[in-house]
N, C-alpha and C. Protein backbone atom coordinates (compact mmCIF):
# COMPACT_ATOMS: atom_id res chain seq x y z
N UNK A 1 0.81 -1.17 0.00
CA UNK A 1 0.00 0.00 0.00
C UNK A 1 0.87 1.25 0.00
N UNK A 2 0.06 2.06 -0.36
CA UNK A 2 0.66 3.29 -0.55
C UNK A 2 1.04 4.24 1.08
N UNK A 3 2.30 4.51 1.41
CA UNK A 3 2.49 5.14 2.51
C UNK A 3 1.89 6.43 2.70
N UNK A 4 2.41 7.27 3.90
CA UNK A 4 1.55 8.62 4.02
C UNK A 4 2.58 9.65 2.83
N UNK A 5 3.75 9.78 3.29
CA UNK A 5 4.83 10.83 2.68
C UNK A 5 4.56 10.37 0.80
N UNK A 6 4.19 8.77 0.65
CA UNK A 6 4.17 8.91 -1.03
C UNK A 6 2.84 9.14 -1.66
N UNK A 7 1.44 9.62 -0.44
CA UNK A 7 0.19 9.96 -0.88
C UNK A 7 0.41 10.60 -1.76
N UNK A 8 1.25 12.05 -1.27
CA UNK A 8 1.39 13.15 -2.01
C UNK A 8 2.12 13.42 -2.51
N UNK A 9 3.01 12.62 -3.07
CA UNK A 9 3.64 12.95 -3.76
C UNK A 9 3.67 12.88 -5.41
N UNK A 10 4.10 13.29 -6.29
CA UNK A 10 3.72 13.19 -7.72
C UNK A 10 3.94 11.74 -8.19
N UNK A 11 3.12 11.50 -8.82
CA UNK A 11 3.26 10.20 -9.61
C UNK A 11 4.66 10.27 -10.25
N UNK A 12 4.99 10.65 -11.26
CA UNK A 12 6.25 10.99 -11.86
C UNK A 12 6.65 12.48 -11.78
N UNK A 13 7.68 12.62 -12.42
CA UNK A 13 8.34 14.41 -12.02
C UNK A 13 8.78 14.68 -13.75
N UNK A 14 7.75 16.01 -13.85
CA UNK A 14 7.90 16.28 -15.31
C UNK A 14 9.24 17.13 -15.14
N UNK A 15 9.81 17.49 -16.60
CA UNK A 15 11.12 17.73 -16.73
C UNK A 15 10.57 19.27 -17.86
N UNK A 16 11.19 20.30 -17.00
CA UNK A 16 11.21 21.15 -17.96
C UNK A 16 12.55 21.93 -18.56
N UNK A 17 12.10 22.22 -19.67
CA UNK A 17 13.32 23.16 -19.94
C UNK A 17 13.41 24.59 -20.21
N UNK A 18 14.46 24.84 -19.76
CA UNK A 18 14.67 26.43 -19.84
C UNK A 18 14.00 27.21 -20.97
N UNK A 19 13.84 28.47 -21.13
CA UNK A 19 12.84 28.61 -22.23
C UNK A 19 14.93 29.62 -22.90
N UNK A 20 14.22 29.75 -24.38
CA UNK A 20 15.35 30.07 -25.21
C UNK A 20 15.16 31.41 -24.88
N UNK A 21 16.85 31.74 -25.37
CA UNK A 21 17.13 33.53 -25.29
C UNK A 21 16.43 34.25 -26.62
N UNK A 22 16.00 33.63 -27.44
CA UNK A 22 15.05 34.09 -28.45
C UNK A 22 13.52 34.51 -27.96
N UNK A 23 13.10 33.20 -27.49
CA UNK A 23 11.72 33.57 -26.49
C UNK A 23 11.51 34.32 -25.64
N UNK A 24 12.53 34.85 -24.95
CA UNK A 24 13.24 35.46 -24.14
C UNK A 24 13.06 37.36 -24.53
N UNK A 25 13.76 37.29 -25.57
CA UNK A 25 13.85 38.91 -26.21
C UNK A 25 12.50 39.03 -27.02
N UNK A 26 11.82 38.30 -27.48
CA UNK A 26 10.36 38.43 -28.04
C UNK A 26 9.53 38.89 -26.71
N UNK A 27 9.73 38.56 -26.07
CA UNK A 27 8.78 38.65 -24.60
C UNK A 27 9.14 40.07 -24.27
N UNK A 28 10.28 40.41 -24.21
CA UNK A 28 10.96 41.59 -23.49
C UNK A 28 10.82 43.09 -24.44
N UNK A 29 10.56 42.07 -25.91
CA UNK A 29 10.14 43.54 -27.15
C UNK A 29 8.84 43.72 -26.92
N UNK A 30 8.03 42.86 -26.38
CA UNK A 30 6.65 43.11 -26.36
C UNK A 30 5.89 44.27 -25.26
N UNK A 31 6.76 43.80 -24.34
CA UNK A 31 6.46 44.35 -23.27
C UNK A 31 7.08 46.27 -23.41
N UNK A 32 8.47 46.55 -24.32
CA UNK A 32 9.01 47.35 -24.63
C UNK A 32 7.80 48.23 -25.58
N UNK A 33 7.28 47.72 -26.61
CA UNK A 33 6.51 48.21 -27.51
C UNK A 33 5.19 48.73 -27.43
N UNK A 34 4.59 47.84 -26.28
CA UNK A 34 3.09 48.42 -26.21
C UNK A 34 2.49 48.81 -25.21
N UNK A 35 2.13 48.01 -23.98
CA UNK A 35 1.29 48.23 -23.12
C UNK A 35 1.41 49.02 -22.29
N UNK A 36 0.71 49.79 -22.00
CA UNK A 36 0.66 50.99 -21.08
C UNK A 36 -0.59 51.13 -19.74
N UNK A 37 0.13 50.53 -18.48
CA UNK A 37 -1.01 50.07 -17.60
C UNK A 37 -1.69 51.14 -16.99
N UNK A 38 -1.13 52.38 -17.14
CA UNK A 38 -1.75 53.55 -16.30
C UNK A 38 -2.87 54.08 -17.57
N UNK A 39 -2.73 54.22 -18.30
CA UNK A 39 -3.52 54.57 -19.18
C UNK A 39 -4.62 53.59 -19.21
N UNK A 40 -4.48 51.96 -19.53
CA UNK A 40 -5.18 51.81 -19.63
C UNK A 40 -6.29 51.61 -18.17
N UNK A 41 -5.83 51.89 -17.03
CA UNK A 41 -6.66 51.98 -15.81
C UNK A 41 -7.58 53.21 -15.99
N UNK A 42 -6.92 53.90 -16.29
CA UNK A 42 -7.37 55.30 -16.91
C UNK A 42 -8.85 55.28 -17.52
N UNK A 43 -8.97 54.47 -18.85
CA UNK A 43 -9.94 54.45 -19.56
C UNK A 43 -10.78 53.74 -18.73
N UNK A 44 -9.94 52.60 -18.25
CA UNK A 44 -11.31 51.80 -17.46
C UNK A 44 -12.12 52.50 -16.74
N UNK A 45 -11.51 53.23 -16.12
CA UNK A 45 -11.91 54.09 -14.60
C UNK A 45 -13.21 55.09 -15.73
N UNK A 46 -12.79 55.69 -16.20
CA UNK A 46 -13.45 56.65 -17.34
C UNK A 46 -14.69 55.88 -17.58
N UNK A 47 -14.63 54.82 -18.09
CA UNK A 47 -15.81 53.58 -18.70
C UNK A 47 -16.68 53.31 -17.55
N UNK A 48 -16.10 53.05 -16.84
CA UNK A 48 -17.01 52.79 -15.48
C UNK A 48 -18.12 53.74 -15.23
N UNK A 49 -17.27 55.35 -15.17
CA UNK A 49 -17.98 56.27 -14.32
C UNK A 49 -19.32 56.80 -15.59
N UNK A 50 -18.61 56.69 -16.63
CA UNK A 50 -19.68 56.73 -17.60
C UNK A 50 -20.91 55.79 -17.44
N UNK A 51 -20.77 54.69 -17.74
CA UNK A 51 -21.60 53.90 -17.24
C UNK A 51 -22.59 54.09 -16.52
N UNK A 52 -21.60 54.36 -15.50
CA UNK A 52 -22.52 54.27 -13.91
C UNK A 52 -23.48 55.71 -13.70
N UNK A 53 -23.45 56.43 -14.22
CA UNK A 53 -23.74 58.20 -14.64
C UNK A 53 -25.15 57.46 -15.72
N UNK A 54 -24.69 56.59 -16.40
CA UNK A 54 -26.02 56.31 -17.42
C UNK A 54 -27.26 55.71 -16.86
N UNK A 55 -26.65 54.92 -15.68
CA UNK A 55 -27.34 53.92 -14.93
C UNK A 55 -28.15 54.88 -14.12
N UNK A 56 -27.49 55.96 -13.70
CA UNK A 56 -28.24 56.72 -12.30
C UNK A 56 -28.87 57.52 -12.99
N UNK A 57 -29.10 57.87 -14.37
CA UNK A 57 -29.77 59.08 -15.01
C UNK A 57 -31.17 58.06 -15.71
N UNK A 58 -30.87 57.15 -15.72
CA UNK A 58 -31.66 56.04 -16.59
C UNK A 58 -32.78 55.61 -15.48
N UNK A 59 -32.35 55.63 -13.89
CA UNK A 59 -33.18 55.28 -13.59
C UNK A 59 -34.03 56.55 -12.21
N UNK A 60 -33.47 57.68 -12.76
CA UNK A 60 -33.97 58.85 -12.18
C UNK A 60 -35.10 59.32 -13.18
N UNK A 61 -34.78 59.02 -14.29
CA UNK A 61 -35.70 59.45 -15.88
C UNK A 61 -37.46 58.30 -15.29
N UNK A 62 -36.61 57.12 -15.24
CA UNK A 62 -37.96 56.36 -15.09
C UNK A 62 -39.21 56.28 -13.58
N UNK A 63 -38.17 56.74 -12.94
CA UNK A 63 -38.62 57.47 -11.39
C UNK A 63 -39.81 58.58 -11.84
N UNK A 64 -39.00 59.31 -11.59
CA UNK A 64 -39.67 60.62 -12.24
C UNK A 64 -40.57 60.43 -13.23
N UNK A 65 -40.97 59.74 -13.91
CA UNK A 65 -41.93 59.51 -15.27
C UNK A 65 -43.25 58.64 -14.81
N UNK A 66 -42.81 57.75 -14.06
CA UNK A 66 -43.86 56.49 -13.63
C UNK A 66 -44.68 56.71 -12.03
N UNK A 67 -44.13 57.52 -11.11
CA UNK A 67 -43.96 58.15 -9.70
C UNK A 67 -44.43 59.61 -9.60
N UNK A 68 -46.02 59.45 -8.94
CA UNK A 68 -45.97 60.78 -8.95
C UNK A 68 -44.70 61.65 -7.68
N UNK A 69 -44.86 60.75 -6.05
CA UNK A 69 -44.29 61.91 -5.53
C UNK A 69 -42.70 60.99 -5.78
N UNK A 70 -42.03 60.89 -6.39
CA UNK A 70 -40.69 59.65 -6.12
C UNK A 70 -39.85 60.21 -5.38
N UNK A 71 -39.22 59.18 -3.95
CA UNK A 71 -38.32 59.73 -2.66
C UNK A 71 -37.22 59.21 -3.46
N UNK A 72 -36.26 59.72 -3.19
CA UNK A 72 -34.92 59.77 -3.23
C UNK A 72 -33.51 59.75 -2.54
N UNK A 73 -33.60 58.92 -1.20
CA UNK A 73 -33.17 58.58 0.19
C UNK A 73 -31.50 58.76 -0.23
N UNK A 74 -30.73 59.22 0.31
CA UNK A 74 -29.20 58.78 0.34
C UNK A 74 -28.98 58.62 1.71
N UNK A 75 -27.67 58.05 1.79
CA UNK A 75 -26.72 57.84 2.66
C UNK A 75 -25.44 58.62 2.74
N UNK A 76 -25.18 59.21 3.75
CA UNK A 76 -23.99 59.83 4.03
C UNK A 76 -22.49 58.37 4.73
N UNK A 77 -22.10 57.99 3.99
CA UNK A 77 -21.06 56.94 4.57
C UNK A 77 -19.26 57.22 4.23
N UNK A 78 -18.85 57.32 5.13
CA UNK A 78 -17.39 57.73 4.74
C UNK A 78 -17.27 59.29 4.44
N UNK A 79 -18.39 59.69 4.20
CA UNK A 79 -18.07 60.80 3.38
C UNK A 79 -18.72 61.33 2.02
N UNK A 80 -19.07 60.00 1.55
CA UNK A 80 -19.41 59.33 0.20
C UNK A 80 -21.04 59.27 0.18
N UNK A 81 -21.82 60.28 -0.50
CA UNK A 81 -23.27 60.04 -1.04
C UNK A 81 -23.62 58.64 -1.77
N UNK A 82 -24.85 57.99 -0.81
CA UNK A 82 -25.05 56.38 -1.68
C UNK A 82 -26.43 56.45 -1.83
C-alpha cells in the first residue's frame, strides 16, 4: 500500500526546460513596444464612471416619469453620497 509521505507525492516528475534567449527577447520587445497600464486603468476608470452616470440618469428618468411623488433617500457613509 501506498504510505503517508508517497500519498502526495507526484506520480512521476515532469522535466522542464529552460525557455530560449530568443523567447526570451520576443517577450521583453513586447512588453518594450506596447502596453501601457496607467492609461489603460485610466480608460477603465473613465468607462465605469460613464456607465454608472447612465445607470443613475436612466433610472432617475424612469422614477420621475412612472412616480408621482418619487423619494430619493441617500446615505452619508465615509463621506461618500449612496
Amino acid at each position: 500500500g501506498a504510505t503517508f509521505g508517497s500519498a502526495f507525492a507526484p506520480a512521476h516528475t515532469a522535466s522542464f526546460s529552460k525557455p530560449s534567449s530568443s523567447s526570451l527577447n520576443v517577450a521583453a520587445e513586447d512588453k518594450k513596444v506596447g502596453f501601457d497600464q496607467e492609461q489603460f486603468i485610466a480608460e477603465s476608470k473613465e468607462m465605469r464612471l460613464k456607465h454608472l452616470e447612465e445607470q443613475a440618469m436612466y433610472a432617475l428618468k424612469i422614477s420621475c416619469e412612472n412616480y408621482d411623488n418619487a423619494v430619493f433617500p441617500n446615505a452619508m457613509i465615509a463621506g461618500d453620497v449612496v
